[in-house]
Protein backbone atom coordinates (compact mmCIF):
# COMPACT_ATOMS: atom_id res chain seq x y z
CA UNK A 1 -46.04 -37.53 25.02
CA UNK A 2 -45.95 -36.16 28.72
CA UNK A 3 -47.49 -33.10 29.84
CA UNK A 4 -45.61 -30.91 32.80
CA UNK A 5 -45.29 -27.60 34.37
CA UNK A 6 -42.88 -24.99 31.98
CA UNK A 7 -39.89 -23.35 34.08
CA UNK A 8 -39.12 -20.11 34.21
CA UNK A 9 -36.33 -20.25 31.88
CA UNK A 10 -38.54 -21.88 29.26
CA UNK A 11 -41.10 -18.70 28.92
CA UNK A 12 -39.13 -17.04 26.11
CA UNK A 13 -39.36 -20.07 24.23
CA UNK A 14 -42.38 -20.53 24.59
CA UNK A 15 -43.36 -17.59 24.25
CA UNK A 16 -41.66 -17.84 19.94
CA UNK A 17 -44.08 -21.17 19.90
CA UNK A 18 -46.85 -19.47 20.33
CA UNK A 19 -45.92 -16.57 17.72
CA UNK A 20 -44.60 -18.99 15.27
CA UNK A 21 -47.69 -20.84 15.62
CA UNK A 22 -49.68 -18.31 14.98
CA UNK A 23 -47.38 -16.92 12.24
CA UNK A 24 -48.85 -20.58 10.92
CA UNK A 25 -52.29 -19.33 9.94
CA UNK A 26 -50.63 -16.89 7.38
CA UNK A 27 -50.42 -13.64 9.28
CA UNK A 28 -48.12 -11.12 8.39
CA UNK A 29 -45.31 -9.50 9.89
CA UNK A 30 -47.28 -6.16 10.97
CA UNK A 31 -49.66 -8.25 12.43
CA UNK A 32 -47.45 -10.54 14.35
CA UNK A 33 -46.07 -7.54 15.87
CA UNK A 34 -49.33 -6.88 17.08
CA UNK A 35 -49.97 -9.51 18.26
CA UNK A 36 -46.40 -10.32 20.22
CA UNK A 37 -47.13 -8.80 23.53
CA UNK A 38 -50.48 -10.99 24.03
CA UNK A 39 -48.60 -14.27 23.22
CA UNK A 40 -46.09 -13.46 25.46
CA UNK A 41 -45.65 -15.28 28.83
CA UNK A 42 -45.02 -13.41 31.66
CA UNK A 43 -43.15 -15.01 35.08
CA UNK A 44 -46.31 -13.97 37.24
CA UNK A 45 -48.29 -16.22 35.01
CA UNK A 46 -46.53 -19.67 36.54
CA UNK A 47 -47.98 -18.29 39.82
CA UNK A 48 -51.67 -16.92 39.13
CA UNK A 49 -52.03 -19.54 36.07
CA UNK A 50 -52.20 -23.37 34.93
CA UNK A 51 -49.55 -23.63 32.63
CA UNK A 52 -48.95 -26.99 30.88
CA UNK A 53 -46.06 -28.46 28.21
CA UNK A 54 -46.69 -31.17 26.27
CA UNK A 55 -43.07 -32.49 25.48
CA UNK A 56 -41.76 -35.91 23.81
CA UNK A 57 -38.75 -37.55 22.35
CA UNK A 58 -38.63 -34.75 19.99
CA UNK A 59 -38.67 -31.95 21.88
CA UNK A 60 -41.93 -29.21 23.61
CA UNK A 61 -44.75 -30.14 20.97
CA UNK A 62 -47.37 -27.57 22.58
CA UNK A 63 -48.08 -25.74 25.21
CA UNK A 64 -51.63 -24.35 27.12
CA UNK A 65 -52.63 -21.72 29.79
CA UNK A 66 -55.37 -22.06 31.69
CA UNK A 67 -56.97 -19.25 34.01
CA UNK A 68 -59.70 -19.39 36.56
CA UNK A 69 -61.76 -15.87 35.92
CA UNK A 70 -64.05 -16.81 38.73
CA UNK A 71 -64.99 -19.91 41.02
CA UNK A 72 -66.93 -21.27 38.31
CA UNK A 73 -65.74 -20.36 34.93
CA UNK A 74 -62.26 -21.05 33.80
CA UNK A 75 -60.70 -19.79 30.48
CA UNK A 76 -57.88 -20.80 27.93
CA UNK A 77 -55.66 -18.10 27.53
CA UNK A 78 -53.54 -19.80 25.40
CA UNK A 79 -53.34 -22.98 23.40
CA UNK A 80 -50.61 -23.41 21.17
CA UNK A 81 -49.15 -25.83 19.11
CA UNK A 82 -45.91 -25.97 16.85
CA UNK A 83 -46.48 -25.89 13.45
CA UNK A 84 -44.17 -28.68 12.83
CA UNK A 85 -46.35 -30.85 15.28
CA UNK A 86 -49.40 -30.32 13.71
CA UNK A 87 -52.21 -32.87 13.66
CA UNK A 88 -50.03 -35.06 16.08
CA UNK A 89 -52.99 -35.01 18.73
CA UNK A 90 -50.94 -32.34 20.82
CA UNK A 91 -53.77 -29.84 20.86
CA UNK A 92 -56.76 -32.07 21.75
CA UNK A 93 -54.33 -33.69 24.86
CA UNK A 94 -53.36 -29.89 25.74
CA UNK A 95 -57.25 -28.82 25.49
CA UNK A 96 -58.74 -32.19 27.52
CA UNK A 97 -56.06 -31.17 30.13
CA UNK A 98 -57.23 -27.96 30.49
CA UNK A 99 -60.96 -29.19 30.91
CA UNK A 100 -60.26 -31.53 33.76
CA UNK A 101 -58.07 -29.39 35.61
CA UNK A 102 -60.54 -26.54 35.09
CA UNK A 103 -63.43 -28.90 36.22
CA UNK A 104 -61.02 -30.44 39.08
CA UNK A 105 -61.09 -26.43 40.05
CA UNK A 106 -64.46 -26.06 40.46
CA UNK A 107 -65.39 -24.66 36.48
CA UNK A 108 -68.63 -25.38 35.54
CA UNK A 109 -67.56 -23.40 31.75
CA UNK A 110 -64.53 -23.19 30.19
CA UNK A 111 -64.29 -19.88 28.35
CA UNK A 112 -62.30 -19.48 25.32
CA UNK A 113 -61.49 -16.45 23.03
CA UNK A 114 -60.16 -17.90 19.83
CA UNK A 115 -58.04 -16.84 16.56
CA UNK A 116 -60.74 -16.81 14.10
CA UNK A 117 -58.76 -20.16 12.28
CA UNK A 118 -58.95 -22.13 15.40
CA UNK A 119 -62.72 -21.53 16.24
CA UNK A 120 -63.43 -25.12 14.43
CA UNK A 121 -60.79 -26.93 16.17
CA UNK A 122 -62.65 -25.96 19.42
CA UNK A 123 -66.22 -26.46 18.15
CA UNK A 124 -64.65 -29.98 17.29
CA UNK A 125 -63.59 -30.15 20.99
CA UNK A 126 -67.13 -29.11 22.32
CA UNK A 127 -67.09 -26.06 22.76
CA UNK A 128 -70.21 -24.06 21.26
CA UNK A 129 -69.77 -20.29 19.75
CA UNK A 130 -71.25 -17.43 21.70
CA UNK A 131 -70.95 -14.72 19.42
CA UNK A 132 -67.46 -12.28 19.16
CA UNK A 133 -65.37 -10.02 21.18
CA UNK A 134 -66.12 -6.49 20.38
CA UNK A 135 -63.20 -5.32 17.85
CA UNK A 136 -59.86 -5.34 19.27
CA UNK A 137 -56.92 -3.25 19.42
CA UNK A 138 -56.61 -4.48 15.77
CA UNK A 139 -58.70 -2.50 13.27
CA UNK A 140 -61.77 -4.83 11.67
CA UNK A 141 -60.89 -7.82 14.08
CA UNK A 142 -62.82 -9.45 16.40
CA UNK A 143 -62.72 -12.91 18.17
CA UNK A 144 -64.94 -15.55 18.20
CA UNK A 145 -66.03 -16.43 21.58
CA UNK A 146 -67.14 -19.91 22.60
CA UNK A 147 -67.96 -22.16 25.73
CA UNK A 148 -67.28 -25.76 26.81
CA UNK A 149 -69.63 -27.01 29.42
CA UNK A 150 -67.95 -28.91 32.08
CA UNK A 151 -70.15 -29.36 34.55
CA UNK A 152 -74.19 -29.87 34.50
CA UNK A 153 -76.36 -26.97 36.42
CA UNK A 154 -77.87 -27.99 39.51
């Protein structure tokens, strides 16, 4: 497995990973719609963001998106991996990536806003559960919210 920077041309696709994995989790249509602009990648993302594939043999396993919100705190936008790859290890390589390079960047906390079935897989990781967003554009849904601590305080 190697992990590099997406092209342009590769944002639709990769765009229809990250709805078809989270089409995974059992969603319906209605709510994929919904949820289609937010797991779309933009072209002004590969400029402002940390944007990683994780590709083998086989084809682009997973991909993650990593922000800096502020000099200290980084978040994962996105982390997504394709159903079909699936307990491969593609998520926890795409996650430690985005740790280092957020900690390379001067994070001292990576921030991460999570679909309610991938809250353990970061817990797993590290990270520790803050509490939830306040309800989203989606009737009745919130987001758990959780923190990985990169760096200790001085």
């Amino acid at each position: 497995m190697i992990l590099r920077a997406p092209t342009p041309e590769e944002l639709p696709g990769l765009s229809d990973l990250c709805l078809r994995s989270q089409a995974s989790w059992g969603y319906d249509g209605k709510m994929l719609k919904a949820f289609r602009q937010s797991l779309t990648l933009k072209p002004e993302e590969l400029e402002t963001d940390a944007l990683m594939v994780a590709e083998d043999k086989r084809g682009v396993a997973g991909m993650v998106q990593l922000s800096m919100n502020t000099d200290t705190l980084a978040q994962v936008k996105k982390l997504y991996v394709a159903p079909d790859r699936l307990g491969e290890g593609t998520g926890k390589l795409l996650y430690v990536w985005a740790c280092r390079t957020a900690q390379e960047n001067g994070a001292e906390d990576l921030l991460i806003v999570s679909d309610p079935q991938a809250a353990g897989f970061y817990e797993h990781m590290g990270a520790t559960r803050t509490g939830d967003t306040e309800p989203s554009p989606i009737p009745g849904r919130s987001l758990p919210c959780l923190i990985h601590r990169l760096q200790a305080r001085t």
